[in-house]
C-alpha atoms as a PDB file:
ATOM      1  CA  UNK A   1      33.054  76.310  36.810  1.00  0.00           C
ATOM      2  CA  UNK A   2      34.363  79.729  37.340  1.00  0.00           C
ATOM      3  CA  UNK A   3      32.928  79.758  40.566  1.00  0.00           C
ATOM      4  CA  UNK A   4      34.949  77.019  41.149  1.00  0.00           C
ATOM      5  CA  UNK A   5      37.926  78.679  40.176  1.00  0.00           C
ATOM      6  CA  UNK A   6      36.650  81.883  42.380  1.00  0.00           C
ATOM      7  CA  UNK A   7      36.364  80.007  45.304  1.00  0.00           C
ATOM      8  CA  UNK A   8      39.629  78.151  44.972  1.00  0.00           C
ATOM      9  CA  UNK A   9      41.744  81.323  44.301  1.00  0.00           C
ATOM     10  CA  UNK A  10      40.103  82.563  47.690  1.00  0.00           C
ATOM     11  CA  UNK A  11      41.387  79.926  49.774  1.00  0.00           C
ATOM     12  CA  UNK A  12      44.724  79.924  48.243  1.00  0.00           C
ATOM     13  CA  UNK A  13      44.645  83.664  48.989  1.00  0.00           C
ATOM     14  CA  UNK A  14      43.789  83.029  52.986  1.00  0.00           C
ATOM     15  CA  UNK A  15      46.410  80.300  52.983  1.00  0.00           C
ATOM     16  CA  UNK A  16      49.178  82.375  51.691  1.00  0.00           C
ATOM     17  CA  UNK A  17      48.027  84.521  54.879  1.00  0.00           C
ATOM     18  CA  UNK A  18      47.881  82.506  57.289  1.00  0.00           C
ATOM     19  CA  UNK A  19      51.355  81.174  56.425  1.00  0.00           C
ATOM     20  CA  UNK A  20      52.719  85.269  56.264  1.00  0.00           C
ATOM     21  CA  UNK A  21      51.200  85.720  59.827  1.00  0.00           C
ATOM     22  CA  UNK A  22      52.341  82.522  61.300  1.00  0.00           C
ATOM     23  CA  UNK A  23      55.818  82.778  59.875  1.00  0.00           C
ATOM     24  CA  UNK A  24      55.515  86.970  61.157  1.00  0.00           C
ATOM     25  CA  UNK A  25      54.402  85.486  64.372  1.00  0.00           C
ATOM     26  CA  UNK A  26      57.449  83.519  64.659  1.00  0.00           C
ATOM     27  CA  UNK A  27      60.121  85.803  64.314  1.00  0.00           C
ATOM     28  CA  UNK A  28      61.874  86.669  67.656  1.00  0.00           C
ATOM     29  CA  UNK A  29      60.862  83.292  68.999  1.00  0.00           C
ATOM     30  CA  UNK A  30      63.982  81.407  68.181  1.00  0.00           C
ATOM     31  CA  UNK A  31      66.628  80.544  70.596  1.00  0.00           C
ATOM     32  CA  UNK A  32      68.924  82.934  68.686  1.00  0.00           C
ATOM     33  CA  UNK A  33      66.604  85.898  70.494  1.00  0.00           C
ATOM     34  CA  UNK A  34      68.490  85.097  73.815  1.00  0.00           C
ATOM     35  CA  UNK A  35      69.914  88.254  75.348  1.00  0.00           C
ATOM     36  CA  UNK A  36      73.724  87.858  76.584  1.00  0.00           C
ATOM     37  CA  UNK A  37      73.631  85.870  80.025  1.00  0.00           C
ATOM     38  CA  UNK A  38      76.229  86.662  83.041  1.00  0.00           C
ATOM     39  CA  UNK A  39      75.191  84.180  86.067  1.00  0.00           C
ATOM     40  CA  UNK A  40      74.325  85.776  89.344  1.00  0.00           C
ATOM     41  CA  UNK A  41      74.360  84.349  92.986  1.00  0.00           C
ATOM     42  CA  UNK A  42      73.639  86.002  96.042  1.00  0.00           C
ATOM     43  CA  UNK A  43      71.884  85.648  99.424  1.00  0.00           C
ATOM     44  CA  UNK A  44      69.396  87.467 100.950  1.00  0.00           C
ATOM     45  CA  UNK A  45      69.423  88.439 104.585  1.00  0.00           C
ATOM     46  CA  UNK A  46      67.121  89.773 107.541  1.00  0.00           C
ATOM     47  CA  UNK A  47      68.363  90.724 110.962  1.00  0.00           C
ATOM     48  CA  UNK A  48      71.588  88.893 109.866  1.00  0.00           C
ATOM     49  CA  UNK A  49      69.408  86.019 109.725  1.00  0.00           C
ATOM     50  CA  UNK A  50      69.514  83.600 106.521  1.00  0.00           C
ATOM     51  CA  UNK A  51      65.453  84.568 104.497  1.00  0.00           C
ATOM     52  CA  UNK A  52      64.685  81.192 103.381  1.00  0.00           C
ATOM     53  CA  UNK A  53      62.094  79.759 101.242  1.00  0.00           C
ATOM     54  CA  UNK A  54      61.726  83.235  99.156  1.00  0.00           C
ATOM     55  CA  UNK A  55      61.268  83.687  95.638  1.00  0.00           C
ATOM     56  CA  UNK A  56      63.790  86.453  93.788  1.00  0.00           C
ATOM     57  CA  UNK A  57      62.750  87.623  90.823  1.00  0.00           C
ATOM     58  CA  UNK A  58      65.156  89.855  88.173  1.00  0.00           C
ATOM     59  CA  UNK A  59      62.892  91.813  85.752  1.00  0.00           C
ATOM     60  CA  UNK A  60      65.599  93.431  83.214  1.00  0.00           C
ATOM     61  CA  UNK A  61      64.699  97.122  82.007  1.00  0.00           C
ATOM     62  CA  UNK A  62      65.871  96.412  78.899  1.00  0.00           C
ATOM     63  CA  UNK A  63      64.401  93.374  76.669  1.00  0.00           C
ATOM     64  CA  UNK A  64      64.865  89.918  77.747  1.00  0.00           C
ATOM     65  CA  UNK A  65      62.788  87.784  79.996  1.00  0.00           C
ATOM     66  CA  UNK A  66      63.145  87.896  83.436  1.00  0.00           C
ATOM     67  CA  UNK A  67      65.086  85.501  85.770  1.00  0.00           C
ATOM     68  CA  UNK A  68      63.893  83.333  89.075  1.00  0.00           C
ATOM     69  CA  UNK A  69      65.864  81.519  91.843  1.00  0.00           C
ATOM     70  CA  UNK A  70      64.553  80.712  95.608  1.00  0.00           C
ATOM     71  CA  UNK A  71      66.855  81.063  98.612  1.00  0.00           C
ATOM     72  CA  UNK A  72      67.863  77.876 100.189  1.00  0.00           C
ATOM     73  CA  UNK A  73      68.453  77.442 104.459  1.00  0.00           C
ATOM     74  CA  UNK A  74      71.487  79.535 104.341  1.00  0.00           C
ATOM     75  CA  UNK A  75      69.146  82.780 102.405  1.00  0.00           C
ATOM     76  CA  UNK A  76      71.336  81.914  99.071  1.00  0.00           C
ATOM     77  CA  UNK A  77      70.212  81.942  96.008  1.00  0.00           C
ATOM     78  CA  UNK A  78      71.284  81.166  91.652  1.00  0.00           C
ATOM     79  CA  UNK A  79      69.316  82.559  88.778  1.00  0.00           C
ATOM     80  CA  UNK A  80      67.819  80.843  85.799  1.00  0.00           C
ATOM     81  CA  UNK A  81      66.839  82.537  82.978  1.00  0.00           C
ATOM     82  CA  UNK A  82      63.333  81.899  82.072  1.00  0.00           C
ATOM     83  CA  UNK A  83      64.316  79.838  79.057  1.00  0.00           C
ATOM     84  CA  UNK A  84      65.948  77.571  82.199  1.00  0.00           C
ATOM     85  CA  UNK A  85      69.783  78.784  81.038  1.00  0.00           C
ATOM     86  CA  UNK A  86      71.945  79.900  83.936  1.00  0.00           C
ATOM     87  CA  UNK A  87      71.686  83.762  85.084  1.00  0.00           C
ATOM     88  CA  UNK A  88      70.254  86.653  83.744  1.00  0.00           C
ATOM     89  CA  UNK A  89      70.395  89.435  81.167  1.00  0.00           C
ATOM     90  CA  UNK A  90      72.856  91.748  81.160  1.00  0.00           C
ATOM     91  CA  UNK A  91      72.090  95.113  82.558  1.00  0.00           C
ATOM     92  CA  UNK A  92      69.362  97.200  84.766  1.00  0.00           C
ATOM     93  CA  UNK A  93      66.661  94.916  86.309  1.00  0.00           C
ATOM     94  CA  UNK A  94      63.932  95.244  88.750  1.00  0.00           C
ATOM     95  CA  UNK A  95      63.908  92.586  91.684  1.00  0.00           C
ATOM     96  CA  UNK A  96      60.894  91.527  93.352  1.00  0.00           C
ATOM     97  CA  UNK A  97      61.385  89.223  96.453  1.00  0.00           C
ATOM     98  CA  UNK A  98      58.389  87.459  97.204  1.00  0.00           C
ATOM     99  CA  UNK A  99      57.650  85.162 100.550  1.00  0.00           C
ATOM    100  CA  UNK A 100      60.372  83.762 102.434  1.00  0.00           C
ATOM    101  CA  UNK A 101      61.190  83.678 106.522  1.00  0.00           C
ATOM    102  CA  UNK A 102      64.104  84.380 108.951  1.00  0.00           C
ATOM    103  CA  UNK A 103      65.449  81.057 109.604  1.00  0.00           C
ATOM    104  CA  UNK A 104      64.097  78.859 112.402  1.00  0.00           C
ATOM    105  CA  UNK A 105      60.802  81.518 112.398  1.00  0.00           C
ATOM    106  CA  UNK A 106      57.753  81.077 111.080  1.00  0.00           C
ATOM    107  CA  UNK A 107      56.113  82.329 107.609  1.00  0.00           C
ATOM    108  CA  UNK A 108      56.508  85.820 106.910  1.00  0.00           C
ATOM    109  CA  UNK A 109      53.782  87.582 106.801  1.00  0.00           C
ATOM    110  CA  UNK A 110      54.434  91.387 106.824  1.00  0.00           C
ATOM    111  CA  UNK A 111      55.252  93.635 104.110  1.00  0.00           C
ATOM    112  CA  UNK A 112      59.146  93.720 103.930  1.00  0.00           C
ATOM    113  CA  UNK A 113      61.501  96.183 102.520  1.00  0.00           C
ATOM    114  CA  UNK A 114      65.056  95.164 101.088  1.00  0.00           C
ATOM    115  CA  UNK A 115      68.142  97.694 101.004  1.00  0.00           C
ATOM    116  CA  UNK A 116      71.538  97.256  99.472  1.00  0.00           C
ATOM    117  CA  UNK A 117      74.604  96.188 101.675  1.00  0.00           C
ATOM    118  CA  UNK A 118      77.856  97.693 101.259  1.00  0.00           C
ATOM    119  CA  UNK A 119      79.367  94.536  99.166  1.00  0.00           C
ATOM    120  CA  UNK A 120      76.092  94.851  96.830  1.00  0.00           C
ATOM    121  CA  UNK A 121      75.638  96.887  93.904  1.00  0.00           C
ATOM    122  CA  UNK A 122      73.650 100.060  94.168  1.00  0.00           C
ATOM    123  CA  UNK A 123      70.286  98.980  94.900  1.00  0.00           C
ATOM    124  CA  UNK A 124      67.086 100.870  96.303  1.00  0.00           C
ATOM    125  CA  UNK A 125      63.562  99.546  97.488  1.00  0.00           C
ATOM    126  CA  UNK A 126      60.167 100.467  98.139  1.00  0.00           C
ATOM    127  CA  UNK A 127      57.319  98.421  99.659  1.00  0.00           C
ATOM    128  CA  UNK A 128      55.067  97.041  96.590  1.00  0.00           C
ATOM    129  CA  UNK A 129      51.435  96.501  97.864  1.00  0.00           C
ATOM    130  CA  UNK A 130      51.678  92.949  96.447  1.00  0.00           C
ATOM    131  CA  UNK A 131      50.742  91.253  99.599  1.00  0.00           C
ATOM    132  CA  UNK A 132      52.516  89.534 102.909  1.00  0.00           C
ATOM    133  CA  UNK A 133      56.111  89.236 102.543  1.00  0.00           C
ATOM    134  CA  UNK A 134      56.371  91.053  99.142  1.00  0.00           C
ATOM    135  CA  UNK A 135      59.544  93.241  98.464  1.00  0.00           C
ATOM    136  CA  UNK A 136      59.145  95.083  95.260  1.00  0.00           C
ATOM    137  CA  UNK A 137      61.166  97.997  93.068  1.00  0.00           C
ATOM    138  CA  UNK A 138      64.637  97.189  94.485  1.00  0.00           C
ATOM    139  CA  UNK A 139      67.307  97.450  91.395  1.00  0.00           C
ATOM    140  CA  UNK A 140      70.290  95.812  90.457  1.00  0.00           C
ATOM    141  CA  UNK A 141      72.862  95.576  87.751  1.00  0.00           C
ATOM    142  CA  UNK A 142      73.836  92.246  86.189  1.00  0.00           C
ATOM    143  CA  UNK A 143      76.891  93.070  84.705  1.00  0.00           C
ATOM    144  CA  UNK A 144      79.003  90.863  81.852  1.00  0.00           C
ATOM    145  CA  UNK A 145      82.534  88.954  82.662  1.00  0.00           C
ATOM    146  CA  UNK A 146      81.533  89.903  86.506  1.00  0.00           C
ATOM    147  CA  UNK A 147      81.100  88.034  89.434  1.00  0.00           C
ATOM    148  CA  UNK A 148      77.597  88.951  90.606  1.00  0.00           C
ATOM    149  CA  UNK A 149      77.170  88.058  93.363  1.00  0.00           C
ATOM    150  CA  UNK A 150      74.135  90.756  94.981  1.00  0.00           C
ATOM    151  CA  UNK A 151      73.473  90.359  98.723  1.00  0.00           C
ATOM    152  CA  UNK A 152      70.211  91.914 100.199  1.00  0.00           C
ATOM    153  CA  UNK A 153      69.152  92.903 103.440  1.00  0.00           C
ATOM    154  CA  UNK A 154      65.706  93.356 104.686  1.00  0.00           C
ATOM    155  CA  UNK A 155      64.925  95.548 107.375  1.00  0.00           C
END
């Protein structure tokens, strides 16, 4: 019998922790966890040419998750927050461009390398050795109660 008892005080035990570490596990999860949003536009260019068909990616510096949108026939392009909200943290981020083509010509496939215009925020690129058509390292600053609207240029 008081194995019985032995036993059944184990299990209880390894319940209560199970619940501690899935409730621990939880925490930070919640919808709550959302950093601020600011929605962000802009288009992305090469040769003055619309780049359609590209993938932009905002990686913020800070934490948060990071925010896609693809540019569309005329190299434009909207944000959605991973979670599928509207825009993208607040602050620093790292932007990855990935694929894409000059309009009316075919699929990219050299390495590219963005740079800011003069109606963008500061930006600054290097090539990322991510494969054909990848633009890595370029920054950008999503900034609250802003329009953002970030044009880049690839060379």
């Amino acid at each position: 019998m008081t194995r019985m008892i032995d036993i059944h005080r184990n299990v209880s035990r390894v319940a209560a922790v199970v619940v501690l570490l899935t409730a621990s596990m939880s925490v930070g999860c919640g919808p709550n966890d959302k950093p601020d949003l600011a929605v962000v536009t802009g288009t992305l260019t090469k040769n003055n040419q619309p780049f359609v068909g590209a993938t932009v990616e905002f990686y913020p510096d800070q934490p948060g998750a990071p925010s896609y949108g693809t540019t569309d026939e005329e190299g434009r392009f909207t944000l959605s927050y991973s979670t599928g909200d509207p825009g993208a943290a607040l602050g620093k981020h790292t932007v990855h461009v990935i694929g894409g083509r000059v309009k009316g010509g075919s699929k990219s496939s050299d390495n590219t390398q963005a740079e800011a215009t003069d109606e963008a925020p500061a930006m600054a690129a290097s090539p990322m050795a991510g494969g054909p058509g990848t633009v890595a390292n370029l920054t950008a600053e999503v900034f609250e109660g802003k329009a953002n609207d970030i044009k880049l240029t690839i060379p």
